[in-house]
Protein backbone atom coordinates (compact mmCIF):
# COMPACT_ATOMS: atom_id res chain seq x y z
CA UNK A 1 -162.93 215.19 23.51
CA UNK A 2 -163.31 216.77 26.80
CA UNK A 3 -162.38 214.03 30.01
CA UNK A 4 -164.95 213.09 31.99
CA UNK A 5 -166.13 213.79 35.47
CA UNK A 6 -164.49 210.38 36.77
CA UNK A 7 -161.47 210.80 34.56
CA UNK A 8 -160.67 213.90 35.98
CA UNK A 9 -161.39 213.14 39.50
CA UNK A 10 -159.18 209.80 38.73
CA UNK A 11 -156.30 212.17 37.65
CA UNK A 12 -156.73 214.36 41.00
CA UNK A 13 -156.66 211.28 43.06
CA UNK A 14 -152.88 210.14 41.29
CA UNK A 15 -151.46 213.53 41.40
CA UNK A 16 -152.65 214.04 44.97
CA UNK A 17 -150.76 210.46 45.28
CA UNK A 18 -147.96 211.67 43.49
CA UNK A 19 -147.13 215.03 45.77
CA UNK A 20 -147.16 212.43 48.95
CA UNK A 21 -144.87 210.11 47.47
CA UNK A 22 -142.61 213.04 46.68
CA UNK A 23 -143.16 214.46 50.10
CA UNK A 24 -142.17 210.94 51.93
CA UNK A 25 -139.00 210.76 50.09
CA UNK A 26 -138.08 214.19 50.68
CA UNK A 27 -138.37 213.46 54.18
CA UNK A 28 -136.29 209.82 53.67
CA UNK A 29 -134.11 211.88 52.22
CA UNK A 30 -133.39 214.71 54.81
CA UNK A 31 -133.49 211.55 57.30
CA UNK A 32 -131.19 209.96 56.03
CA UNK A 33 -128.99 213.23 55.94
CA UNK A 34 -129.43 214.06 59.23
CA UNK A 35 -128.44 210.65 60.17
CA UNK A 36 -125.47 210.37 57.76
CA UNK A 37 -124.10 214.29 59.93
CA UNK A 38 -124.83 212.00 62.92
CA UNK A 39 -122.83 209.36 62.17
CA UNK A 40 -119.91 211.52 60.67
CA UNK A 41 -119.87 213.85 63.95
CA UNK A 42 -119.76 210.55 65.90
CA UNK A 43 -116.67 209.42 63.73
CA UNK A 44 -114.71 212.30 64.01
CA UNK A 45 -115.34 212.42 68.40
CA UNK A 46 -114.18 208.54 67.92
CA UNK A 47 -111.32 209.89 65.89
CA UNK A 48 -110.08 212.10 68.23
CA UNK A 49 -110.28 209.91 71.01
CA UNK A 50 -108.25 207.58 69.87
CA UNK A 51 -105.78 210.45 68.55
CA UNK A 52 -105.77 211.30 72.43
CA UNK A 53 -105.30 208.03 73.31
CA UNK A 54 -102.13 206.79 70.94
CA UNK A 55 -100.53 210.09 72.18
CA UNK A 56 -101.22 208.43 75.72
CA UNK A 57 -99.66 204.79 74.85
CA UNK A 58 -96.83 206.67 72.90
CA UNK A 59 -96.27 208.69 76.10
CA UNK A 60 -96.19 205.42 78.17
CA UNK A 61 -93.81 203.62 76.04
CA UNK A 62 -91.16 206.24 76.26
CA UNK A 63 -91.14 206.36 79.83
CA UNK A 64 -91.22 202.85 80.10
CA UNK A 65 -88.45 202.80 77.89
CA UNK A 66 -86.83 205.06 79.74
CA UNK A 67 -87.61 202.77 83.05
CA UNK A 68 -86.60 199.93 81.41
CA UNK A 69 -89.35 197.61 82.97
CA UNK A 70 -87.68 199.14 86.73
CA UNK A 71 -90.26 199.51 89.29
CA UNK A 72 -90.16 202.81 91.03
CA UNK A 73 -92.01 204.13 94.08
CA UNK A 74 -93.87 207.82 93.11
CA UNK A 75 -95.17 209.92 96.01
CA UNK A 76 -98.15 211.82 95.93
CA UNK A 77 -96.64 214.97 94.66
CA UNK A 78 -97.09 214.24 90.94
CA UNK A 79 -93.21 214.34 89.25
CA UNK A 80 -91.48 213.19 92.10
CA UNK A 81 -90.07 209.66 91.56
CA UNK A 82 -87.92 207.32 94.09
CA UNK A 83 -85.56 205.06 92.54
CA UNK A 84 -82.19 203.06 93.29
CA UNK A 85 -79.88 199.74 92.63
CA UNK A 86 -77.48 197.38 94.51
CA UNK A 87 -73.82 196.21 92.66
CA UNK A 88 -73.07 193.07 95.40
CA UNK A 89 -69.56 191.95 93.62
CA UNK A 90 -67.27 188.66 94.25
CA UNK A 91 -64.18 189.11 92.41
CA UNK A 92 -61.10 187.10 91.97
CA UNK A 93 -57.71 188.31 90.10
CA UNK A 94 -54.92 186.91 89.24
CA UNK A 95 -52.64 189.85 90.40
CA UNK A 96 -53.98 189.51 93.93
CA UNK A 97 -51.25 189.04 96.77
CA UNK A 98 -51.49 188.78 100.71
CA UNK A 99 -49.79 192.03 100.87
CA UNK A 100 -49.67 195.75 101.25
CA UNK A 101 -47.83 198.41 98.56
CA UNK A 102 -45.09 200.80 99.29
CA UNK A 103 -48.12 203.12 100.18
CA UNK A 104 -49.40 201.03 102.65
CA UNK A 105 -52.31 199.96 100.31
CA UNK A 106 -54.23 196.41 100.19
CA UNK A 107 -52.74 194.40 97.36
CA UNK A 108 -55.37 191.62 97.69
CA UNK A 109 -58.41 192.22 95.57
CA UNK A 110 -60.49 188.37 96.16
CA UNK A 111 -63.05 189.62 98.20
CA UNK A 112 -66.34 190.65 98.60
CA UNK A 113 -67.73 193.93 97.79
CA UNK A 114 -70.80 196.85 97.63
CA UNK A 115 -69.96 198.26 94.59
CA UNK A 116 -72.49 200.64 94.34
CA UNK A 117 -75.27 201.09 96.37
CA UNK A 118 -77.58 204.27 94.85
CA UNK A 119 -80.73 206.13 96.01
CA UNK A 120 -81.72 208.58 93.51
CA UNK A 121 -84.77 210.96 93.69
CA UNK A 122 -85.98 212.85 90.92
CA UNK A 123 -88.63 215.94 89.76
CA UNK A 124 -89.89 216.57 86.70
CA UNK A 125 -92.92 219.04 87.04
CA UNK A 126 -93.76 221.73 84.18
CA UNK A 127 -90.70 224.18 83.59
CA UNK A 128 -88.44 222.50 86.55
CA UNK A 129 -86.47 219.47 86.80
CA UNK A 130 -84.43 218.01 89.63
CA UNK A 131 -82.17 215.15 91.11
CA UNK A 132 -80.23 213.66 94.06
CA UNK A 133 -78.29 210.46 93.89
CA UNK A 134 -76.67 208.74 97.33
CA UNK A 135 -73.81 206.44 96.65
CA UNK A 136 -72.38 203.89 99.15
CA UNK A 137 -69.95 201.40 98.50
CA UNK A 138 -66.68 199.40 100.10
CA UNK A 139 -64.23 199.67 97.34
CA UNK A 140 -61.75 201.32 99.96
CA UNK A 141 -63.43 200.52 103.06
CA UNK A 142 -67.36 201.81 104.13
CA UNK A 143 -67.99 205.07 102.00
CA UNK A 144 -71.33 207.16 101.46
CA UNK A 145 -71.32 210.40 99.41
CA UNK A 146 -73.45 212.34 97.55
CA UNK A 147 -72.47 211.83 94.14
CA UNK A 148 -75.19 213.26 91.60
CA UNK A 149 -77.12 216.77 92.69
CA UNK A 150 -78.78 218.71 89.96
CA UNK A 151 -81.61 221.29 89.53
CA UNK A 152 -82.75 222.76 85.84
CA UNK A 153 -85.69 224.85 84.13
CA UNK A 154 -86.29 223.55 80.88
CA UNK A 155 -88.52 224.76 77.91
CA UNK A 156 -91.11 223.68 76.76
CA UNK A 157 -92.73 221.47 79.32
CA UNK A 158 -92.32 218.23 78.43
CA UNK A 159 -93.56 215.09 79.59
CA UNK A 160 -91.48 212.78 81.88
CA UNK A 161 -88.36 210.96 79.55
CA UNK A 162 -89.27 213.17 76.43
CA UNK A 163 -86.18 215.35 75.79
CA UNK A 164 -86.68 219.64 75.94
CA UNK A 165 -85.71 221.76 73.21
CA UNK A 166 -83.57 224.01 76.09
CA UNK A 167 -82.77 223.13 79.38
CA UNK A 168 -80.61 224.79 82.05
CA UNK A 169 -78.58 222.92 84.46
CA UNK A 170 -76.31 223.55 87.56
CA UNK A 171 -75.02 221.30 90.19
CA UNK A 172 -73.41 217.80 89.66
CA UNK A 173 -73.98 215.48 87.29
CA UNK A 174 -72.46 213.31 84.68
CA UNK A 175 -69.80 214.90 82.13
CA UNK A 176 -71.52 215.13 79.04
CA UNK A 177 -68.85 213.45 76.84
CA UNK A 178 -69.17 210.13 74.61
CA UNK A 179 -71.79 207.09 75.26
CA UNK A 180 -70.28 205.64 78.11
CA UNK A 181 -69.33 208.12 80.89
CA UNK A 182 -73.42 208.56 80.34
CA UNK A 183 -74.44 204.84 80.32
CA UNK A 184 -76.29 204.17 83.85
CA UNK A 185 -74.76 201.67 85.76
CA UNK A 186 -77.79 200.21 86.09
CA UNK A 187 -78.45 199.85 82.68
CA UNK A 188 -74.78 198.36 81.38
CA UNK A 189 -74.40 194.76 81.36
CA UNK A 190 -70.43 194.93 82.24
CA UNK A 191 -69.57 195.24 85.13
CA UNK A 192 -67.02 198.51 84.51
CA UNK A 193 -66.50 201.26 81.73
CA UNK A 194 -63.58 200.77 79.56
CA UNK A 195 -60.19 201.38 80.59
CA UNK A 196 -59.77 204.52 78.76
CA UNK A 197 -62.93 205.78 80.28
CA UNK A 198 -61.66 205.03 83.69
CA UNK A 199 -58.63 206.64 82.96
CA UNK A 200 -59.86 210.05 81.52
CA UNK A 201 -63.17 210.85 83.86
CA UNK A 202 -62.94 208.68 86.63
CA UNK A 203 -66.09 208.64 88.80
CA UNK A 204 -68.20 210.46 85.65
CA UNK A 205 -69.40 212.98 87.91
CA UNK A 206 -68.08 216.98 88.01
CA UNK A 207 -69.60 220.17 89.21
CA UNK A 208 -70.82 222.57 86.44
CA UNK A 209 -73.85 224.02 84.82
CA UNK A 210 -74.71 223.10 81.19
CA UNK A 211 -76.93 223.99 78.37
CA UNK A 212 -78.73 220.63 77.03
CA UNK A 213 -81.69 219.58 74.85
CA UNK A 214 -82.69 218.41 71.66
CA UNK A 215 -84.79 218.89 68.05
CA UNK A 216 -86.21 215.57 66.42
CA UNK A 217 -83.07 213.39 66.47
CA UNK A 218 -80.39 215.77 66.95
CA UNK A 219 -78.86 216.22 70.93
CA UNK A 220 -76.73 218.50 72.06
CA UNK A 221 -74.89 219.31 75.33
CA UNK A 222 -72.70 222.02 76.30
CA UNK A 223 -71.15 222.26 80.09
CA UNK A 224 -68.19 224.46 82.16
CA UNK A 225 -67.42 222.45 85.00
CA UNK A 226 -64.38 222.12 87.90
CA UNK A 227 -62.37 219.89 85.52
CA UNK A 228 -61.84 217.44 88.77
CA UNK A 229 -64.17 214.42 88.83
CA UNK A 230 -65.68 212.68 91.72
CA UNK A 231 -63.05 209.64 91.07
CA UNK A 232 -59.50 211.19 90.23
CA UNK A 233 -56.86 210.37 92.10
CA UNK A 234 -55.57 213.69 92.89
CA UNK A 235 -56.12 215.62 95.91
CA UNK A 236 -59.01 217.37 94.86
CA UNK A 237 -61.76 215.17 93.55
CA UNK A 238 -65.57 217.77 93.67
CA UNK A 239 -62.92 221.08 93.94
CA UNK A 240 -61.22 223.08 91.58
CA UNK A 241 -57.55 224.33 92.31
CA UNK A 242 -57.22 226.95 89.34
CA UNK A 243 -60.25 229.66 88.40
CA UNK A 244 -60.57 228.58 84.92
CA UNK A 245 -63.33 226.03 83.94
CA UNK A 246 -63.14 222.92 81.44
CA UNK A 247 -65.67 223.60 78.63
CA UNK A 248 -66.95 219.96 77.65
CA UNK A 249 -69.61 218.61 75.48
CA UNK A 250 -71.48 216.74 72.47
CA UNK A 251 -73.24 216.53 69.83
CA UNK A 252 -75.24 214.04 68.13
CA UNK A 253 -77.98 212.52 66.09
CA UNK A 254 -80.15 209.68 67.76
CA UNK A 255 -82.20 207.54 64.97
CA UNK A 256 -84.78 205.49 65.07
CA UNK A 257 -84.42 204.02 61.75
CA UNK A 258 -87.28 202.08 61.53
CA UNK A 259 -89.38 199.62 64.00
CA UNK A 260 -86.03 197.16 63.73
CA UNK A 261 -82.91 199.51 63.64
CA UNK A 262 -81.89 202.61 65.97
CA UNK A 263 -78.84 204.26 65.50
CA UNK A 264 -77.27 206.72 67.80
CA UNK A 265 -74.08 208.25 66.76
CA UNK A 266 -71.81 211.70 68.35
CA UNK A 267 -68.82 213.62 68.37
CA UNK A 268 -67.35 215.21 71.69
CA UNK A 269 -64.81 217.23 73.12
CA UNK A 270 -63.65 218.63 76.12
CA UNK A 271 -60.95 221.70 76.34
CA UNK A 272 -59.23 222.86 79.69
CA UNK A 273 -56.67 223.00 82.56
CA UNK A 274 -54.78 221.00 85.20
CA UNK A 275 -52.98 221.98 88.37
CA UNK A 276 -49.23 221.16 88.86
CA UNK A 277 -49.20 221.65 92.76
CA UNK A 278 -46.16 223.57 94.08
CA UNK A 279 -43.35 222.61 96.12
CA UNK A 280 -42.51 224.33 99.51
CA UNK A 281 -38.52 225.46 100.31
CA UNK A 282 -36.49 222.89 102.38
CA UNK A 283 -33.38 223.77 104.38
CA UNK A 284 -29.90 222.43 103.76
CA UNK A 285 -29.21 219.16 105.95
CA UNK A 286 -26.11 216.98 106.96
CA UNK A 287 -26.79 213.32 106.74
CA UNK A 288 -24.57 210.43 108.32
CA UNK A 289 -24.79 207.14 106.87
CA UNK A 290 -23.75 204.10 108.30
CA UNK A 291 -22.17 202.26 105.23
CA UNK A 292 -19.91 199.73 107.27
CA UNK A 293 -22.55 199.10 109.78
CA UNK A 294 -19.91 199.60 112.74
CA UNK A 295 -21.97 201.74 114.48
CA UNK A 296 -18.93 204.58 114.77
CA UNK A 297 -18.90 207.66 113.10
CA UNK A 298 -16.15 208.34 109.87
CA UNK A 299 -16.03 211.47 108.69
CA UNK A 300 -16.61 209.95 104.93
CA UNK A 301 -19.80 208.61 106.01
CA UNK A 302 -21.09 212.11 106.27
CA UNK A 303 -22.72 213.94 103.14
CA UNK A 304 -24.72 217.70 102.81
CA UNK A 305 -27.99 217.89 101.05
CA UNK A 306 -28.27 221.92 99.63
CA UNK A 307 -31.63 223.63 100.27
CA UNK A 308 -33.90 224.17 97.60
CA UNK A 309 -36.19 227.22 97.05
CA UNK A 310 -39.79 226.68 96.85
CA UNK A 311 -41.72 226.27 93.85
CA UNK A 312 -44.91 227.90 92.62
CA UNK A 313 -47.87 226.00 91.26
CA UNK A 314 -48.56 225.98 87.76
CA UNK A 315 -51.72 225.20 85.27
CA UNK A 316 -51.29 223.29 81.96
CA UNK A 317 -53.75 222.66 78.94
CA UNK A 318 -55.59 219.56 78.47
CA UNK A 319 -57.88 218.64 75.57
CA UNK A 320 -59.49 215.60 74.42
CA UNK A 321 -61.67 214.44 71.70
CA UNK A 322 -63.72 211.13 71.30
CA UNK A 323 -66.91 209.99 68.79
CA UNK A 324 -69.78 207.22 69.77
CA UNK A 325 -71.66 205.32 67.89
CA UNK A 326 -74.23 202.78 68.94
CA UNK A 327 -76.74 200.59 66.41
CA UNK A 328 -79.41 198.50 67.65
CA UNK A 329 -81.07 195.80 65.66
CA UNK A 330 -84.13 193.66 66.66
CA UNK A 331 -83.48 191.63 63.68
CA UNK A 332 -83.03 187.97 65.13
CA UNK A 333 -86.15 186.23 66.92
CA UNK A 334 -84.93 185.47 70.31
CA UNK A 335 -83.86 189.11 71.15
CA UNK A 336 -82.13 193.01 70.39
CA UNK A 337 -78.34 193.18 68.93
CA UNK A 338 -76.97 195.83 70.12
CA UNK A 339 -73.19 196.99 68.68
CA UNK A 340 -71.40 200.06 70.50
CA UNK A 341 -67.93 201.53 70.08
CA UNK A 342 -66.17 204.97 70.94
CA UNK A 343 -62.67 205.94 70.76
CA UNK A 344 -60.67 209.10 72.83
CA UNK A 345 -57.83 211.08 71.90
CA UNK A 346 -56.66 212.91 74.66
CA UNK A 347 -53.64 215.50 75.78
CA UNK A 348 -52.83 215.48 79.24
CA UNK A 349 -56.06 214.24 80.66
CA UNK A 350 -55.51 210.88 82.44
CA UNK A 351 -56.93 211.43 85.95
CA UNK A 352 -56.73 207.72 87.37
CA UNK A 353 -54.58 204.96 85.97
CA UNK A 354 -51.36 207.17 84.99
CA UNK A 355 -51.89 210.72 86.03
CA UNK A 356 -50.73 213.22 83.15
CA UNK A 357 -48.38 216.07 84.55
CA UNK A 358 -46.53 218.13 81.75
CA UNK A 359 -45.02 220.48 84.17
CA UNK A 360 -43.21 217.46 85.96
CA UNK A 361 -42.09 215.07 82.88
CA UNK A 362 -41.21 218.07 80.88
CA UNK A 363 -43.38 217.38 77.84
CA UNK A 364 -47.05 216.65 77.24
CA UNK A 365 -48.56 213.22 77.12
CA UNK A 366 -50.98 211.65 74.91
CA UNK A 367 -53.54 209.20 75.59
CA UNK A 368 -55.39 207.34 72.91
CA UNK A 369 -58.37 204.87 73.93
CA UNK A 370 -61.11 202.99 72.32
CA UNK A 371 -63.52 200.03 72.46
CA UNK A 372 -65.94 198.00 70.59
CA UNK A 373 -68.37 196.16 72.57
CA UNK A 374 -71.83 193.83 71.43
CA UNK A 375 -74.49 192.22 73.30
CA UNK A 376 -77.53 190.15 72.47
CA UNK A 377 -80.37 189.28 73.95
CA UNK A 378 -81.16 185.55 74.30
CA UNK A 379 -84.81 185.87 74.95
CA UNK A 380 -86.90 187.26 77.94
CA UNK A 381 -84.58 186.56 80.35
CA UNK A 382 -80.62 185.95 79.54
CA UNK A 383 -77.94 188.59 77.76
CA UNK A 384 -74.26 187.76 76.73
CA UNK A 385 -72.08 190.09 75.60
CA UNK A 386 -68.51 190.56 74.33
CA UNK A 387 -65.99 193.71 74.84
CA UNK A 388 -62.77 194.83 73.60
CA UNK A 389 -60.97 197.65 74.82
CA UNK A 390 -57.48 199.60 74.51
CA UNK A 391 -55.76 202.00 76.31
CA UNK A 392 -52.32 203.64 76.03
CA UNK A 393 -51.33 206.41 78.52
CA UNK A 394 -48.70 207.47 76.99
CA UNK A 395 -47.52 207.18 73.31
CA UNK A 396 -44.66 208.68 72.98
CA UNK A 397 -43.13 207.22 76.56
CA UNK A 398 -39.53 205.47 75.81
CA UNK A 399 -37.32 203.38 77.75
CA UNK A 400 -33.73 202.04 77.93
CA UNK A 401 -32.65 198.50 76.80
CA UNK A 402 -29.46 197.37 76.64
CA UNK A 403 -28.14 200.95 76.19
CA UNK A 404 -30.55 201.57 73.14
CA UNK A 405 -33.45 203.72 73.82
CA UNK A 406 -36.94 202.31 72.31
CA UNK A 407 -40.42 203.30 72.44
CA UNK A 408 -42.16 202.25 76.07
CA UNK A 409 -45.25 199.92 76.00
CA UNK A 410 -47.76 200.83 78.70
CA UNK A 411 -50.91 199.42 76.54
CA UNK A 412 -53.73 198.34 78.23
CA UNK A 413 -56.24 195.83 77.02
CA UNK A 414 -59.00 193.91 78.03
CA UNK A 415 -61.06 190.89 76.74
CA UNK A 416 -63.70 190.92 79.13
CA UNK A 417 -67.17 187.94 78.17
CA UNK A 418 -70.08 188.32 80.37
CA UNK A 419 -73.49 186.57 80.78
CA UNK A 420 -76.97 187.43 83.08
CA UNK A 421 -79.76 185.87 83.99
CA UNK A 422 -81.78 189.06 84.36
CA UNK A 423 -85.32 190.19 85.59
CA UNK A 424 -87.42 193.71 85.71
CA UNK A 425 -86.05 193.74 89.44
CA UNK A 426 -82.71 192.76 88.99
CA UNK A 427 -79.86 190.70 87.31
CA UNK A 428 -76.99 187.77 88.21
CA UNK A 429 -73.56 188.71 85.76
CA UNK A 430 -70.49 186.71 85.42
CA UNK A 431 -68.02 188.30 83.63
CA UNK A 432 -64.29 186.85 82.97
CA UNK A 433 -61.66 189.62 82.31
CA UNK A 434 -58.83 188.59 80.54
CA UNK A 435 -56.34 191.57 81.05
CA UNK A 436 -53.18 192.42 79.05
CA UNK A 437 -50.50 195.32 80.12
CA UNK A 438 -46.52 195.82 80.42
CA UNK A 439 -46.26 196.67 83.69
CA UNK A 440 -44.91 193.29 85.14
CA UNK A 441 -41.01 192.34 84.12
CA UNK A 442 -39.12 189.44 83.14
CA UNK A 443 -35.66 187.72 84.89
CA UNK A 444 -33.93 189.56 82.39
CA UNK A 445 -35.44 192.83 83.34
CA UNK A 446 -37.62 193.38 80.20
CA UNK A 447 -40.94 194.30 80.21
CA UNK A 448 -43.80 191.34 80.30
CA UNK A 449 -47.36 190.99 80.82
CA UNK A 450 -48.45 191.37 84.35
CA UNK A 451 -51.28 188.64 84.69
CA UNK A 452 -54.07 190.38 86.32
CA UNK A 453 -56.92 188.25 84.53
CA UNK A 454 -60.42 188.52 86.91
CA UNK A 455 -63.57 186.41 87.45
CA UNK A 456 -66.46 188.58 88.89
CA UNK A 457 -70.21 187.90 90.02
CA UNK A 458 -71.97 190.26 90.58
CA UNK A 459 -75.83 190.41 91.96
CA UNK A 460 -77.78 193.52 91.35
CA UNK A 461 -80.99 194.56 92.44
CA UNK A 462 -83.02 197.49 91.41
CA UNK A 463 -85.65 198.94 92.84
């Protein structure tokens, strides 16, 4: 049977119904896909915003890392930063004596002192890098020196404390050997470098040029310098008396292990030559001595002295080699462990305490050195720290006693426990340096420690 008129316009009406329903959802549906694009275009600006902005905080931690909490002063030439510290010392030691040396030296060492007193300006802008560093100080009377004076290109352009892949320096800056010779004063919380350090590059600084950079965690550094450092004793500390250069350097790994544990360990070495300074020719001479004290001449107080041709200078080789490692822990809820050591073995490279010269003792010397050193951090605002550290000059010296000829001790070593009270502007240290050597003798004419222990304070402000 046929539907009738109303049925079928009934049926019209629900399909008509039916198309409009489908029609609104259709356009629910391409709503809510133009909303859900919206909102995933709005995500992905969000997420790289705050890509942009951890590589931002991760930038800012490394230089303030780097800074270590010191306020500096940066002009208005983006790169250029202004920077310095103050070592104010009072120091007592045992060995101290109202007297002077056979050189006419001050034996008394309670006093007070400018240690160091630094101005350093550096650049770091694109492809160049640059540095000056002013040191004054009173160690032997009112001194002030330019000690540190470097200019580089480097590749890629990296920001300020991140470390290039390549980078190209001349001028003079720090010997690139160990940990320590490249510790900042202003960052180590005793108040010296280790004897052996002291010994081998006094003063830390040498003219040169040198290759340096890094890749992840590995660091290298490769430098020909003078091979005469701004602290020797010699007579030519900056200069270079012979035309060939002292190839130094080292390379490491530097870890950070994980959030509590970094661990920074290298091997160095340094290859080169000393100068033996000449003698000039002296004429024959007739000497009278007085040995009766009469006052009269006697023809057997009379002696002859021969001439004696002059001398020419001569080089010699000296090589060294030394490893470093350092471990951090931030383990322990008041404050960072830190645990550093290094040792040197070295041929005829002792520039300070006794000066190696082959040519004149008629056989080479070696020096072996090392210390172990830890600190901790007692909160926001106090370190302590511990430090051993050996030194002998010489190991195969000997000396007579009793008619029998034994090996000669001329081991340094040093017990040295500090404390600070410190501050992002500055720090108060006490240290207490108990040292032992065998330079002082007995009654009997053996050899016996010297006592040369030392109390220091020292007040240091940065800036």
């Amino acid at each position: 049977m046929p539907p009738s008129p109303e049925q079928e316009r009934r049926l019209g009406q629900l399909t008509e119904r039916l198309a409009a329903a489908e029609a609104r959802a259709q356009t629910a549906a391409d709503n809510a896909d133009r909303a859900l694009a919206e909102e995933k275009n709005r995500a992905d600006v969000l997420n790289q915003r705050l890509a942009a902005l951890e590589s931002q905080v991760a930038a800012t931690t490394v230089t303030m890392k780097r800074v270590e909490d010191t306020p500096s002063v940066a002009t208005a030439r983006s790169g250029l930063v202004l920077s310095g510290f103050v070592h104010a010392d009072l120091a007592w030691r045992q060995s101290a004596q109202d007297q002077l040396n056979t050189a006419g030296a001050l034996l008394n060492e309670d006093r007070f002192l400018i240690r160091r007193a630094r101005l350093r300006a550096s650049l770091e802008r694109g492809y160049v890098a640059g540095a000056i560093e002013l040191d004054g100080n009173t160690v032997r009377g009112a001194t002030a020196r330019i000690l540190g004076a470097e200019a580089s290109l480097r590749y890629p352009a990296v920001a300020s404390g991140e470390v290039p892949l390549i980078m190209a320096t001349v001028g003079s800056f720090k010997i690139p050997f160990g940990y320590e010779v490249l510790q900042s004063d202003r960052d180590r919380l005793f108040l010296e470098r280790s004897t052996a350090e002291r010994a081998l590059f006094p003063g830390e600084y040498d003219l040169g040029a040198r290759l340096s950079g890094g890749w992840r965690f590995l660091r290298y550094a490769l430098a020909f310098m003078n091979g005469e450092p701004a602290g020797e004793t010699s007579a030519f500390p900056g200069r270079d008396p012979n035309h060939q250069k002292d190839v130094v350097g080292r390379v490491g790994v530097d870890i950070a292990a994980g959030a509590p544990i970094t661990i920074a360990v290298g091997l160095s070495g340094l290859s080169g030559y000393g100068f033996h300074p000449g003698t000039p020719a002296t004429k024959p001479a007739v000497i009278w001595q007085d040995r009766n004290q009469d006052g009269l001449f006697q023809s057997n107080e009379v002696s002859s002295v021969p001439g004696v041709s002059a001398s020419p200078s001569a080089k010699f080789l000296r090589q060294a080699l030394g490893g470093d490692l350092r471990l951090a822990l931030r383990l322990l809820p008041f404050g960072e462990t830190v645990a550093y050591g290094e040792f040197y073995l070295a041929k005829n490279l002792d520039r300070a305490i006794l000066p190696a010269d082959p040519k004149a003792s008629g056989r080479d010397i070696t020096e072996l050195g090392s210390y172990l050193a830890v600190t901790q951090q007692l909160g926001g605002h106090a370190l302590i720290g511990f430090r051993y550290d050996y030194y002998n000059p010489d190991r195969d010296s000997t000396d007579t006693q009793v008619a029998v000829l034994v090996p000669q001790n001329f081991i340094y070593q040093t017990f040295a426990f500090t404390a600070a009270l410190t501050s992002p502007s500055g720090r108060l240290i006490v240290e207490y340096d108990v040292n032992r050597n065998h330079l002082g003798r007995d009654a009997t004419g053996f050899p016996t420690n010297l006592k040369d222990n030392a109390f220091l304070v020292r007040g240091e402000a940065k800036f």
